[in-house]
Every structure is written in C-alpha cells, then in structure tokens.
PDB file of N, CA and C in Angstrom:
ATOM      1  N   UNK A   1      65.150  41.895 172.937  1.00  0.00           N
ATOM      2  CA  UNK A   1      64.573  43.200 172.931  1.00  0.00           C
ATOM      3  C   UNK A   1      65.361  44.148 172.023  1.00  0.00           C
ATOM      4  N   UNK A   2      66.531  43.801 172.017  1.00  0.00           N
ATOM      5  CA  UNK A   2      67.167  44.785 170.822  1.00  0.00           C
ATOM      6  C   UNK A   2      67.487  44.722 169.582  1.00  0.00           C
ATOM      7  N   UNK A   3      66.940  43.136 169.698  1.00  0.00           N
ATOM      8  CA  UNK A   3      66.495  43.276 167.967  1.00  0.00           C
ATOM      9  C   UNK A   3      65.247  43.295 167.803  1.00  0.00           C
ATOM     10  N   UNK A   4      64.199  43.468 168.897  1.00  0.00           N
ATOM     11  CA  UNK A   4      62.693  44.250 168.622  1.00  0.00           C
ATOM     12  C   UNK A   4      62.618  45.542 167.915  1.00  0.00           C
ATOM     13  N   UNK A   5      63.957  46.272 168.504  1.00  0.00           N
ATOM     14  CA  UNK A   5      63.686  47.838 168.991  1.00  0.00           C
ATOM     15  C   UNK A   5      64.456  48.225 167.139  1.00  0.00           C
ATOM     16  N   UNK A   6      65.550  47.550 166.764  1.00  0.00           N
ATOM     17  CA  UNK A   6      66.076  47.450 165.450  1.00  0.00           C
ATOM     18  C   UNK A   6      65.085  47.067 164.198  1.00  0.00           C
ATOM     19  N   UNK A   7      64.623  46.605 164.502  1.00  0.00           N
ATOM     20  CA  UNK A   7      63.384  45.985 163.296  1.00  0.00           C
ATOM     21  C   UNK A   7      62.162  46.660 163.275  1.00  0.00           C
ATOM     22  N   UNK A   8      61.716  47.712 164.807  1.00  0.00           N
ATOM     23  CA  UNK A   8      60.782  48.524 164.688  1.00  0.00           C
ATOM     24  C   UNK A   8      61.644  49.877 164.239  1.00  0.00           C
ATOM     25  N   UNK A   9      63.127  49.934 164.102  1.00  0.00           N
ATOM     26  CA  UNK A   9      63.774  51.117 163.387  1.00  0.00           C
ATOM     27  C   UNK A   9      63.496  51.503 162.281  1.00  0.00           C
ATOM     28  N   UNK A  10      63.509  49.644 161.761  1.00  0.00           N
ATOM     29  CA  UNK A  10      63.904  49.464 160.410  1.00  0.00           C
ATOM     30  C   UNK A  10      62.780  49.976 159.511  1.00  0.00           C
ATOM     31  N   UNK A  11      61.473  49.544 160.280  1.00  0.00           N
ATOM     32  CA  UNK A  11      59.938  49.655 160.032  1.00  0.00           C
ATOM     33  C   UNK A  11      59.488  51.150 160.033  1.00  0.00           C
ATOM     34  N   UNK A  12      60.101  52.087 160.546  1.00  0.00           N
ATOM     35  CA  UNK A  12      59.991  53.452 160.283  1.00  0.00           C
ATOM     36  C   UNK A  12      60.511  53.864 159.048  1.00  0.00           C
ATOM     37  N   UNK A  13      59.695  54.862 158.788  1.00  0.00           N
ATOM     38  CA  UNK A  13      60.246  56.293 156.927  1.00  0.00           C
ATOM     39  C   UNK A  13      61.414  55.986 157.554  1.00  0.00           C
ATOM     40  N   UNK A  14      62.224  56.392 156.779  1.00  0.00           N
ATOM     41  CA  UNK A  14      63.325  57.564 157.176  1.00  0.00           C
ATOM     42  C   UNK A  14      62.900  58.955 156.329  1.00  0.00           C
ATOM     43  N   UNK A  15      63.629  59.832 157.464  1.00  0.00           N
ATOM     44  CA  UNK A  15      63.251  60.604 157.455  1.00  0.00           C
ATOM     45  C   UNK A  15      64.273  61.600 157.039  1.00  0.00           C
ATOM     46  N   UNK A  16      64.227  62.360 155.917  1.00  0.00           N
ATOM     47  CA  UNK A  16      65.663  63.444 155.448  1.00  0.00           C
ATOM     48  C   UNK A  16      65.710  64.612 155.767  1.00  0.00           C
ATOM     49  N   UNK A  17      66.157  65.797 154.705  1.00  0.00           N
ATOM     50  CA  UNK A  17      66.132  67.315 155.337  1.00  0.00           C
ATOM     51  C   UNK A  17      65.107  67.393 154.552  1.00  0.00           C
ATOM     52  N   UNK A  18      65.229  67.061 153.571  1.00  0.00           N
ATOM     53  CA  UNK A  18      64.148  67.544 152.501  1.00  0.00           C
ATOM     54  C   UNK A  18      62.293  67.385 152.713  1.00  0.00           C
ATOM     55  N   UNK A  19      62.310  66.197 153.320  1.00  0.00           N
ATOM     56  CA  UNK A  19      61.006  66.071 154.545  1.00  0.00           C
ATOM     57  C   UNK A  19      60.362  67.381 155.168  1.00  0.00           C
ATOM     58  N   UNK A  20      61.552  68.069 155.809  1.00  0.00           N
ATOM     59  CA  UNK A  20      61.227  69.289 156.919  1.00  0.00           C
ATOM     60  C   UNK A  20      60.608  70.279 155.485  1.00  0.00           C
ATOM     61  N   UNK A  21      60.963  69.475 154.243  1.00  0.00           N
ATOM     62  CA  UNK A  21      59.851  71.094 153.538  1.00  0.00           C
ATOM     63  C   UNK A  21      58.681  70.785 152.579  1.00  0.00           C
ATOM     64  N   UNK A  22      58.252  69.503 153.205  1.00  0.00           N
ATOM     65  CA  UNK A  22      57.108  69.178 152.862  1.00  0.00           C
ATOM     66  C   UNK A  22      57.158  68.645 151.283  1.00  0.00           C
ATOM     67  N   UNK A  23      58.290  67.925 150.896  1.00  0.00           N
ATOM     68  CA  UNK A  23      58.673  67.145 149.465  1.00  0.00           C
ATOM     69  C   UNK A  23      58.868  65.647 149.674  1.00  0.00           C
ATOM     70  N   UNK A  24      58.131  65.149 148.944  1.00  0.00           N
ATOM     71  CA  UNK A  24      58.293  63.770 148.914  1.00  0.00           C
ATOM     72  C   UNK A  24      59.290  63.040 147.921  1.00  0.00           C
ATOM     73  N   UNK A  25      59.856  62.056 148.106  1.00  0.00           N
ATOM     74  CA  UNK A  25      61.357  62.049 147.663  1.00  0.00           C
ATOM     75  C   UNK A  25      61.067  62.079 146.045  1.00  0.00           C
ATOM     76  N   UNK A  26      59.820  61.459 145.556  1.00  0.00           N
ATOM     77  CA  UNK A  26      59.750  61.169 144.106  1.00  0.00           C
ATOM     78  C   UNK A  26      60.373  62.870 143.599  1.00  0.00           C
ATOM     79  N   UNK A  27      59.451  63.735 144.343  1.00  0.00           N
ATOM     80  CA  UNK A  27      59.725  65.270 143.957  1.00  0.00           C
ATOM     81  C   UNK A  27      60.532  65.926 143.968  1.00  0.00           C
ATOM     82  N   UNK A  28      61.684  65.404 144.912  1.00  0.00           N
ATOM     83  CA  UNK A  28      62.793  65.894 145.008  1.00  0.00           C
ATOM     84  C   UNK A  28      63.508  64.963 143.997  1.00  0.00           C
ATOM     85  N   UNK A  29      63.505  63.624 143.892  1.00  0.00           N
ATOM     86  CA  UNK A  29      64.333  63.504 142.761  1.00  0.00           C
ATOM     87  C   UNK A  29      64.608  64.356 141.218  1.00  0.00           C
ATOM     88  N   UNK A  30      63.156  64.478 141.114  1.00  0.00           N
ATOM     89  CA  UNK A  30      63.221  64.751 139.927  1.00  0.00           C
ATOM     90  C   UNK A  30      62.985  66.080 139.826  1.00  0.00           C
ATOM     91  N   UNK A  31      63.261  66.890 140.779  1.00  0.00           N
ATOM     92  CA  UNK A  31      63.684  68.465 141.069  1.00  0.00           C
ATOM     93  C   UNK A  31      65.249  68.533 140.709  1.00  0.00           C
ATOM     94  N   UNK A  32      65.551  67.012 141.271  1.00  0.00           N
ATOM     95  CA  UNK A  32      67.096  67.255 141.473  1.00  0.00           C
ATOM     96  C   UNK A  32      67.572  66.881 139.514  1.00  0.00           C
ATOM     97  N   UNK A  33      66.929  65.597 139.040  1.00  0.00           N
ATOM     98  CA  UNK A  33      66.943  65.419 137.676  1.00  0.00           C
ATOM     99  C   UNK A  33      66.747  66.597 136.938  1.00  0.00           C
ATOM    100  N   UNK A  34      66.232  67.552 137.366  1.00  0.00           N
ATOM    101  CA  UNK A  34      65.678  68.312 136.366  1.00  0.00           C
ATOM    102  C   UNK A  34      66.786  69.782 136.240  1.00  0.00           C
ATOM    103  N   UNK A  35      67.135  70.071 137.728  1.00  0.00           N
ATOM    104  CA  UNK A  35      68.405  70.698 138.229  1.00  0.00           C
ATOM    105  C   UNK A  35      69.399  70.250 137.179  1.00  0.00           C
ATOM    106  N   UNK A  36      69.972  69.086 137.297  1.00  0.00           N
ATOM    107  CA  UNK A  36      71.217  68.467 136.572  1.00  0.00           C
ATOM    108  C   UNK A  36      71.339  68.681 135.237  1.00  0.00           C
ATOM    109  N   UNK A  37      69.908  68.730 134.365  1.00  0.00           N
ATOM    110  CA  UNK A  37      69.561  68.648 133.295  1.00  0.00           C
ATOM    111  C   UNK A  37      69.972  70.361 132.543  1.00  0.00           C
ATOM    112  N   UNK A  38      69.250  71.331 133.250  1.00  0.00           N
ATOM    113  CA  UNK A  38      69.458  72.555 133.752  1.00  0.00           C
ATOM    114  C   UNK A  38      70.829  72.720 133.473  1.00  0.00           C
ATOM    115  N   UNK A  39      71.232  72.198 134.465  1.00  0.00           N
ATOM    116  CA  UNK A  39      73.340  72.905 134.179  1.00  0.00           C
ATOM    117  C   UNK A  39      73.607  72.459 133.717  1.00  0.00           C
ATOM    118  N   UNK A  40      73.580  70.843 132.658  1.00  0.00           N
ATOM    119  CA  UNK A  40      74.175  70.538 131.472  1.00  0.00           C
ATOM    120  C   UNK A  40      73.615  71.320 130.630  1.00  0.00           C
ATOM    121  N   UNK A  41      72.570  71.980 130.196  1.00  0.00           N
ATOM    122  CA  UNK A  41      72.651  72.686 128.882  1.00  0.00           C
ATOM    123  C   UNK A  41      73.102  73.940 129.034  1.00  0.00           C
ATOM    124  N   UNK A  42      73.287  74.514 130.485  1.00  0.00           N
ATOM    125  CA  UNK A  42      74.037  75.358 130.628  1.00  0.00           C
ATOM    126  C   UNK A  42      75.379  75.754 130.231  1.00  0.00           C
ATOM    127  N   UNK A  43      75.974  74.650 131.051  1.00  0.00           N
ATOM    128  CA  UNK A  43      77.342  74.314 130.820  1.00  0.00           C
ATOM    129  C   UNK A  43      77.818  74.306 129.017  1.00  0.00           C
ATOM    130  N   UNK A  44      77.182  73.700 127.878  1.00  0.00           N
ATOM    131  CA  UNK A  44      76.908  73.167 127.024  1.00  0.00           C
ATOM    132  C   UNK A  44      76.894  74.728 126.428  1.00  0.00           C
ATOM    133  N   UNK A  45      76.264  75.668 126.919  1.00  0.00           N
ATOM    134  CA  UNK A  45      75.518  77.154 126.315  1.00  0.00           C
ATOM    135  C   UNK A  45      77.092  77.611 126.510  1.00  0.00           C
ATOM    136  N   UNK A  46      77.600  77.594 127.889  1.00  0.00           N
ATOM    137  CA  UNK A  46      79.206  78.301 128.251  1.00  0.00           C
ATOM    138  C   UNK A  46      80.062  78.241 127.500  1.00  0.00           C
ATOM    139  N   UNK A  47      80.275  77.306 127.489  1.00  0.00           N
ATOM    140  CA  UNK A  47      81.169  76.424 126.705  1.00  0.00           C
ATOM    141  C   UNK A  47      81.218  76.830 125.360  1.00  0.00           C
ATOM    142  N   UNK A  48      80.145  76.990 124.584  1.00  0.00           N
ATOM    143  CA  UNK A  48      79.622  77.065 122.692  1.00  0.00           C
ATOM    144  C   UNK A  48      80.256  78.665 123.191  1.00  0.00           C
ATOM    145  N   UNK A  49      79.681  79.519 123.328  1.00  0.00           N
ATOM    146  CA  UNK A  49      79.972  80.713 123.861  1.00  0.00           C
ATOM    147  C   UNK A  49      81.308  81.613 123.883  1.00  0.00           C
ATOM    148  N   UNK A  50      81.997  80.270 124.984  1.00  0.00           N
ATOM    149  CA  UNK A  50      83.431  81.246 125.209  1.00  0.00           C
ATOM    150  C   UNK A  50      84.359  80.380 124.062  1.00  0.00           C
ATOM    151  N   UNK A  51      83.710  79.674 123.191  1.00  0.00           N
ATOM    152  CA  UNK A  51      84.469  79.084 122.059  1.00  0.00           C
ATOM    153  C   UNK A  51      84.014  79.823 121.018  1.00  0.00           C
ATOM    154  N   UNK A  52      83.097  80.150 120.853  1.00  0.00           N
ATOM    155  CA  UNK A  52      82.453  81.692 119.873  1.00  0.00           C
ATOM    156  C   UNK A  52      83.471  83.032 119.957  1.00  0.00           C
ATOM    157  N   UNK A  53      83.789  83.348 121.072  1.00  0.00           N
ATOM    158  CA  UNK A  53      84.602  84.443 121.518  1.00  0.00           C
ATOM    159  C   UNK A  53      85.865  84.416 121.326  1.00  0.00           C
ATOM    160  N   UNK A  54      86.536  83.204 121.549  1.00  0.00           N
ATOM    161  CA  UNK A  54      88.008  82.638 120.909  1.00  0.00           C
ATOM    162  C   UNK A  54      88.024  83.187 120.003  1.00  0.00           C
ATOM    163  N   UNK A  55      87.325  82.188 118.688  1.00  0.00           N
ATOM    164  CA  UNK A  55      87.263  82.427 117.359  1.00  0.00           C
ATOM    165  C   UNK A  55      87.431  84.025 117.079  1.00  0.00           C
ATOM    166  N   UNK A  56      86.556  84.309 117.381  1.00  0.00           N
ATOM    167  CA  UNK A  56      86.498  86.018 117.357  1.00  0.00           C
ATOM    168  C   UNK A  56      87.623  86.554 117.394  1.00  0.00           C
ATOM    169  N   UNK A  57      88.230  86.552 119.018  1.00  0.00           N
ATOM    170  CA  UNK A  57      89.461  86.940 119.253  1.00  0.00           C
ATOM    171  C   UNK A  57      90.458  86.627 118.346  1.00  0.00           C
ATOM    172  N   UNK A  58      90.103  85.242 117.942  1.00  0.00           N
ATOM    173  CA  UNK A  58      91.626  85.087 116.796  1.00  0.00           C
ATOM    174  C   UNK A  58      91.753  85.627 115.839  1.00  0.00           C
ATOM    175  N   UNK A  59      90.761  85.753 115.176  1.00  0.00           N
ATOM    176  CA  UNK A  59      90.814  86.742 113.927  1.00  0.00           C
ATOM    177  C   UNK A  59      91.030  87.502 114.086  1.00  0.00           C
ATOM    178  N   UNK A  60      90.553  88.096 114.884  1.00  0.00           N
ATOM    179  CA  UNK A  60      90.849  89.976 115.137  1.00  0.00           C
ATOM    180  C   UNK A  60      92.347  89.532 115.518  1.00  0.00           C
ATOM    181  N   UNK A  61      92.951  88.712 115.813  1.00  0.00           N
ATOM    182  CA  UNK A  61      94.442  88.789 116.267  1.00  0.00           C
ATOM    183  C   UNK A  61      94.757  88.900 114.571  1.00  0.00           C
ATOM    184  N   UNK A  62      94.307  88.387 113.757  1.00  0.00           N
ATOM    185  CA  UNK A  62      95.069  88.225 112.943  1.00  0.00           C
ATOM    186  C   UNK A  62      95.127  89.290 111.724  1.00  0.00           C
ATOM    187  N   UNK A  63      93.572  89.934 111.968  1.00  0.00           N
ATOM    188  CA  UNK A  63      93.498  91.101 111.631  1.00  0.00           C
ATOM    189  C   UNK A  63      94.964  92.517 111.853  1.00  0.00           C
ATOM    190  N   UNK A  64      94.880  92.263 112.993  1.00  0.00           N
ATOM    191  CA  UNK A  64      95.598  92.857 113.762  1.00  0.00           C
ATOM    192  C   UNK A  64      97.199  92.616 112.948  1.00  0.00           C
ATOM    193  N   UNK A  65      97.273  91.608 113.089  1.00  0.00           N
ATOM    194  CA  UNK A  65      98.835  91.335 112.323  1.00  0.00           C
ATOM    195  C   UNK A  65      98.427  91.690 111.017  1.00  0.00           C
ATOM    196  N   UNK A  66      97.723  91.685 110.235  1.00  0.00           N
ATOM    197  CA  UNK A  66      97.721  92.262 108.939  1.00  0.00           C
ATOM    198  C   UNK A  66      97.562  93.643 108.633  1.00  0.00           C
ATOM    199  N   UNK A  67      97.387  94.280 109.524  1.00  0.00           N
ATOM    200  CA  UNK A  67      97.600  95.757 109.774  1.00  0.00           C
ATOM    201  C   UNK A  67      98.482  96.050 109.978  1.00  0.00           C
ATOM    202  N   UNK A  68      99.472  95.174 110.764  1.00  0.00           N
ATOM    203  CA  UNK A  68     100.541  95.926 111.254  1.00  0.00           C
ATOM    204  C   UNK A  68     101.761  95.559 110.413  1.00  0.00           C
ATOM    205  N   UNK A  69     101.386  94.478 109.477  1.00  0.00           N
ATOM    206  CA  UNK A  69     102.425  94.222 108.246  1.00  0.00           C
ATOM    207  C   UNK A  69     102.111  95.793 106.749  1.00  0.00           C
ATOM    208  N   UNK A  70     100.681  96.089 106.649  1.00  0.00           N
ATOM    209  CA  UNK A  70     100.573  97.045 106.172  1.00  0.00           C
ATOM    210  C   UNK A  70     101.285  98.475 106.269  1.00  0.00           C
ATOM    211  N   UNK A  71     100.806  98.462 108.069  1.00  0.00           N
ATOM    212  CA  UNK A  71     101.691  99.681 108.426  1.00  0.00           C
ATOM    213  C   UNK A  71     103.140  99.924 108.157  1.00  0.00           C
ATOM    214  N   UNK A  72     103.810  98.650 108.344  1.00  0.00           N
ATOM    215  CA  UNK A  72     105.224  98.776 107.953  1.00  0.00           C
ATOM    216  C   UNK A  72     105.894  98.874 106.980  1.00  0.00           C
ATOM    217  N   UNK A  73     104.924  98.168 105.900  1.00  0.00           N
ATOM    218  CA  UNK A  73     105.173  98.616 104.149  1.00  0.00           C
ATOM    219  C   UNK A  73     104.948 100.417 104.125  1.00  0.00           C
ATOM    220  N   UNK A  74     104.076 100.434 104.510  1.00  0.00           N
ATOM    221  CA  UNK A  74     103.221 102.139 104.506  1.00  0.00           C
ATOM    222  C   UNK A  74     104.579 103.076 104.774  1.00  0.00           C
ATOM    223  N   UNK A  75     105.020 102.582 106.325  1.00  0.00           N
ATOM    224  CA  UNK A  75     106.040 103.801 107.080  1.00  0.00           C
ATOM    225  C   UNK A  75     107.647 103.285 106.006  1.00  0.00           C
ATOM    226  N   UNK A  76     107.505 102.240 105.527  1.00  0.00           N
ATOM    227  CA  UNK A  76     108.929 102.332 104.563  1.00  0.00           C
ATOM    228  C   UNK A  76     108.987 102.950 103.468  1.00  0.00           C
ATOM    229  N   UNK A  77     107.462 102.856 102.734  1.00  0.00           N
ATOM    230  CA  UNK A  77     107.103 103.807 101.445  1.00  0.00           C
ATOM    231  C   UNK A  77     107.238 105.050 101.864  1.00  0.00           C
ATOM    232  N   UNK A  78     106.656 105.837 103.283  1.00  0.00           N
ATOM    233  CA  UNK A  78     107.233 107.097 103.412  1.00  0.00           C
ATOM    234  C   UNK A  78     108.181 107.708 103.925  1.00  0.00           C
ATOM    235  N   UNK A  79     108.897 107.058 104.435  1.00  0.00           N
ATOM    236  CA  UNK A  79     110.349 106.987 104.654  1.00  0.00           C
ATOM    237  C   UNK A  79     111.096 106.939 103.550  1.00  0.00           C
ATOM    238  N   UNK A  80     110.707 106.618 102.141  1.00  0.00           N
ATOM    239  CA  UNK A  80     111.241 106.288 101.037  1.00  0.00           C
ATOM    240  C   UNK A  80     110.577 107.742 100.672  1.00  0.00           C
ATOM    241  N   UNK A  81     109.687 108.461 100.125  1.00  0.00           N
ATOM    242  CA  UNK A  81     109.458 109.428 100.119  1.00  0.00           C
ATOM    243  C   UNK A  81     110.277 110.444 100.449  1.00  0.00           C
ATOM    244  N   UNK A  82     110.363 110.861 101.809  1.00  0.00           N
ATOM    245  CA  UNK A  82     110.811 111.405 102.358  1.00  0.00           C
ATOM    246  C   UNK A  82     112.345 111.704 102.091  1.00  0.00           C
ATOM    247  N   UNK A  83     112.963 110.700 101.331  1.00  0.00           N
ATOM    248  CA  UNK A  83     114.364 111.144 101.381  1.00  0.00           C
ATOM    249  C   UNK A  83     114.617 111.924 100.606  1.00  0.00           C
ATOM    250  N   UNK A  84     116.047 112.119 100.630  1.00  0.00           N
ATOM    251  CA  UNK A  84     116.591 113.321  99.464  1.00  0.00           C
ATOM    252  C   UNK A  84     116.423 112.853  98.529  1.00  0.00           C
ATOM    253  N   UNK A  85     116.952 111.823  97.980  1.00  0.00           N
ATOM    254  CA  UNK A  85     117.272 111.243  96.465  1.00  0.00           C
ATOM    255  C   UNK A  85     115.957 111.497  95.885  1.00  0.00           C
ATOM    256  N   UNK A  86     114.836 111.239  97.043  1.00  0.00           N
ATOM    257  CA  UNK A  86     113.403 111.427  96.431  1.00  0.00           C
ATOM    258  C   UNK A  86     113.282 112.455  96.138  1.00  0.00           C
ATOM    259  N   UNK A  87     113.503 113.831  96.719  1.00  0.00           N
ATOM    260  CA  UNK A  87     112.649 114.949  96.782  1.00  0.00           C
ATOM    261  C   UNK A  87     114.024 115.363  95.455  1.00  0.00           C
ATOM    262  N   UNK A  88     114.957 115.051  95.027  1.00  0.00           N
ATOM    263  CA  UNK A  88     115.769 115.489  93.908  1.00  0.00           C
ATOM    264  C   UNK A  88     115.446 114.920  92.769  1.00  0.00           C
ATOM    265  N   UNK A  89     114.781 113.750  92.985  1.00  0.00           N
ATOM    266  CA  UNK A  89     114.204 113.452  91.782  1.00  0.00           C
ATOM    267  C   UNK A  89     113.129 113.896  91.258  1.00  0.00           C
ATOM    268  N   UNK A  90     111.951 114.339  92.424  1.00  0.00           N
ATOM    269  CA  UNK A  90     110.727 115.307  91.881  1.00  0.00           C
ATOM    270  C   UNK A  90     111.202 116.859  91.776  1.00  0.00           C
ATOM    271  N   UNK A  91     112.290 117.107  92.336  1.00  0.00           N
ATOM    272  CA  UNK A  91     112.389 118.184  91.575  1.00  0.00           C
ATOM    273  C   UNK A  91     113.005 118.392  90.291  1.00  0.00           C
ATOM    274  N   UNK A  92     113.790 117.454  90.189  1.00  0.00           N
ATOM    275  CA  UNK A  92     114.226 117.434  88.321  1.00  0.00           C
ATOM    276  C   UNK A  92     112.742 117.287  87.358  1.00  0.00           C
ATOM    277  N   UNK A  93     112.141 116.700  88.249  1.00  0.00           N
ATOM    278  CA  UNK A  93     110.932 115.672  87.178  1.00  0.00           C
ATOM    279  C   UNK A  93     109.953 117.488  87.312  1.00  0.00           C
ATOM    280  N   UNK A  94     110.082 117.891  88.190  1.00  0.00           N
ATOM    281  CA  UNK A  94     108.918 119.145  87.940  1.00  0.00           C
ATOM    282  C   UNK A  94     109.563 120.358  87.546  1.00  0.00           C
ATOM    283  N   UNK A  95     110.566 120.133  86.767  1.00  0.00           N
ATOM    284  CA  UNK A  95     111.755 121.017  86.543  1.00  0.00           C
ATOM    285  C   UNK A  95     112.148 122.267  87.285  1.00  0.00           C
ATOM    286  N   UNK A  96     112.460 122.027  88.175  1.00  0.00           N
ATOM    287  CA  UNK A  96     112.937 122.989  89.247  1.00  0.00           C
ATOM    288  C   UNK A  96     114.652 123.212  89.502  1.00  0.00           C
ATOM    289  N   UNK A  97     114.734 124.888  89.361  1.00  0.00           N
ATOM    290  CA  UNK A  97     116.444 124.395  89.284  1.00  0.00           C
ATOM    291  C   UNK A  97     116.732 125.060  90.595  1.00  0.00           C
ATOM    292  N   UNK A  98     117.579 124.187  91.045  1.00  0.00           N
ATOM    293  CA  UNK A  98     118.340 124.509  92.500  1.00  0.00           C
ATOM    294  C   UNK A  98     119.108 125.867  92.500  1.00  0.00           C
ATOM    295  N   UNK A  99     118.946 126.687  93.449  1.00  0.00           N
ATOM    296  CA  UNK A  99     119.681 127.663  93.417  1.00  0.00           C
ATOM    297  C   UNK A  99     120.673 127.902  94.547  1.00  0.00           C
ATOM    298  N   UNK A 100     121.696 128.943  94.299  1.00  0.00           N
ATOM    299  CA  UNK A 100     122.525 129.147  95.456  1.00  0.00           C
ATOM    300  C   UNK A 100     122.673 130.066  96.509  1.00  0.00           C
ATOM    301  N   UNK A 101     122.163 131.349  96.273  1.00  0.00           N
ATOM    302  CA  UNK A 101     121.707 132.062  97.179  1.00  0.00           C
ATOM    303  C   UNK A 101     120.291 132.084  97.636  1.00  0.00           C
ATOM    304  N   UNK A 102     119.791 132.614  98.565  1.00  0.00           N
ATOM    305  CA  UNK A 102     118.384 132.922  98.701  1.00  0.00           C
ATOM    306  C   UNK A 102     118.002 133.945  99.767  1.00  0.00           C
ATOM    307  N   UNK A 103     116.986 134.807  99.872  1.00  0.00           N
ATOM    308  CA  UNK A 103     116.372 135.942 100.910  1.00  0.00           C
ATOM    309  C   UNK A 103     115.661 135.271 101.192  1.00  0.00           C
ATOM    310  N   UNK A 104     115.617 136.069 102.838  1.00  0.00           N
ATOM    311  CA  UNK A 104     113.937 135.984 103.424  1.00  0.00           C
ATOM    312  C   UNK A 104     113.554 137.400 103.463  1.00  0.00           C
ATOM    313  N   UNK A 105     112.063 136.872 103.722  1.00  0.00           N
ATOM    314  CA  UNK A 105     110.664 138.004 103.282  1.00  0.00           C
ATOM    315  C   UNK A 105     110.580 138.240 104.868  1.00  0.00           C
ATOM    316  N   UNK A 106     110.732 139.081 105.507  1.00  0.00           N
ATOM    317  CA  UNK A 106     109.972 139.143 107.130  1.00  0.00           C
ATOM    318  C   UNK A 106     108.470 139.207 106.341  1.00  0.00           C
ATOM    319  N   UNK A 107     108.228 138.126 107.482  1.00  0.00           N
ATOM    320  CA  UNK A 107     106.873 137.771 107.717  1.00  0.00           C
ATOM    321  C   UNK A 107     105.508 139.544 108.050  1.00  0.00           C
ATOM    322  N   UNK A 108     106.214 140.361 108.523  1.00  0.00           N
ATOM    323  CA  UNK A 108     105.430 141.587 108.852  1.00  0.00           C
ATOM    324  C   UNK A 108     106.264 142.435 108.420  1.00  0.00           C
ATOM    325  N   UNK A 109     105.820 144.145 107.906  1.00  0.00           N
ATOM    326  CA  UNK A 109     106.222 144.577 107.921  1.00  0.00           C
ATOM    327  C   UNK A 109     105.925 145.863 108.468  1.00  0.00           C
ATOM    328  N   UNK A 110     105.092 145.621 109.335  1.00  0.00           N
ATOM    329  CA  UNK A 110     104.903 146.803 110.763  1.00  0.00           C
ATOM    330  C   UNK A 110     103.772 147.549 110.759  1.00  0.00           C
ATOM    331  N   UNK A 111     103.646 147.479 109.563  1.00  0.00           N
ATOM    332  CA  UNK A 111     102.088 148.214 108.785  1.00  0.00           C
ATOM    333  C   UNK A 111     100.864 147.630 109.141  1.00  0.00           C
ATOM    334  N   UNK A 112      99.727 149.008 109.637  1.00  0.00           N
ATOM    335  CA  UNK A 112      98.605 148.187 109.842  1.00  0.00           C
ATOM    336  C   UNK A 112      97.818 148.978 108.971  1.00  0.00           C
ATOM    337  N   UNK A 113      96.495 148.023 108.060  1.00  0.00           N
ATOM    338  CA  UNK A 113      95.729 148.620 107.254  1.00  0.00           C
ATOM    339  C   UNK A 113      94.690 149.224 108.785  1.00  0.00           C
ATOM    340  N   UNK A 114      94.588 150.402 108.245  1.00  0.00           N
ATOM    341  CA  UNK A 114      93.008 151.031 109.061  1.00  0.00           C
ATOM    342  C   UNK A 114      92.047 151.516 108.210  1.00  0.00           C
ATOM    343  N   UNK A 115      91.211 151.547 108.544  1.00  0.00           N
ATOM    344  CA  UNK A 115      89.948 151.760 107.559  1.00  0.00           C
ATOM    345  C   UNK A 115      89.387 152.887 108.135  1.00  0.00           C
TER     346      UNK A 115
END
C-alpha cells in the first residue's frame, strides 16, 4: 500500500508557487528567459556607461593637470614681473628718472563747489 500511495504521488502535477497565479511552466520559463536576457543587456548598458564616465573623468583629470602646470608658469611670470629688477628696468626703458625727494597732494582741500 505504500508503494500504491508513492506511485499515485508520483502520478500527480506537481504543483509550484507559480501555479497559484495561473502560469504554466512553459510561461514562466520563458518569462524567466526573457527576465535574464533583460539584465544582461542591462548590465552590458551599466557597464559601457560607467566606462564612458571614467574616460571622461580622466581627461578632465588631465585637463586639470594641464591647467595647473599653466597656472604655475603664469604665477612665476608674474612674480617675475613684479619684482624690482623688473619694474627698474621698465623704468630705465620708459625713461624715467628716479628722484629723491617727493610731496604729497592732500587728497581734499576743504572746498566745496556750489552752484
């Protein structure tokens, strides 16, 4: 009797979760094939994507360093500017002669025009 009751087991569907929603397995397979298929070209889309964005990023890194090698030529050229030896040499060159005394002008002299 209990290998009646085993062989009339055996002789039944089985029965899954996917049953309780009214899918027959062919449909669910290939729900599920089609799912899988789905997130590989997904995955595939991610992937191309955040390797698109790298690229990006690197350049602009490198951008970035080439700016900042610019800048530093830039701030030494005006730092070079800026010095004395410089500003004595444009003034010889625009013939300007150094002097030894000098006044100041007050800025006001108390006076107001009225009309």
């Amino acid at each position: 009797m209990i290998r009646s009751t085993r062989s009339a087991d055996l002789l039944q569907p089985q029965t899954h979760w996917w049953h309780r929603l009214k899918v027959s397995t062919q449909k669910f397979a290939v729900a599920l094939s089609v799912a899988a298929v789905a997130s590989g070209f997904g995955y595939v889309f991610l992937t191309n994507h955040t390797a698109a964005e790298g690229f990006a990023i690197k350049s602009l890194e490198r951008e970035i360093a080439q700016i900042q090698k610019d800048n530093q030529k830039l701030e030494l050229q005006a730092a070079d500017l800026r010095s004395l030896s410089a500003v004595d040499q444009t003034s010889v060159a625009l013939g300007l002669v150094p002097t030894d005394s000098f006044d100041y002008v007050a800025p006001t002299s108390g006076a107001v025009a009225v009309r």
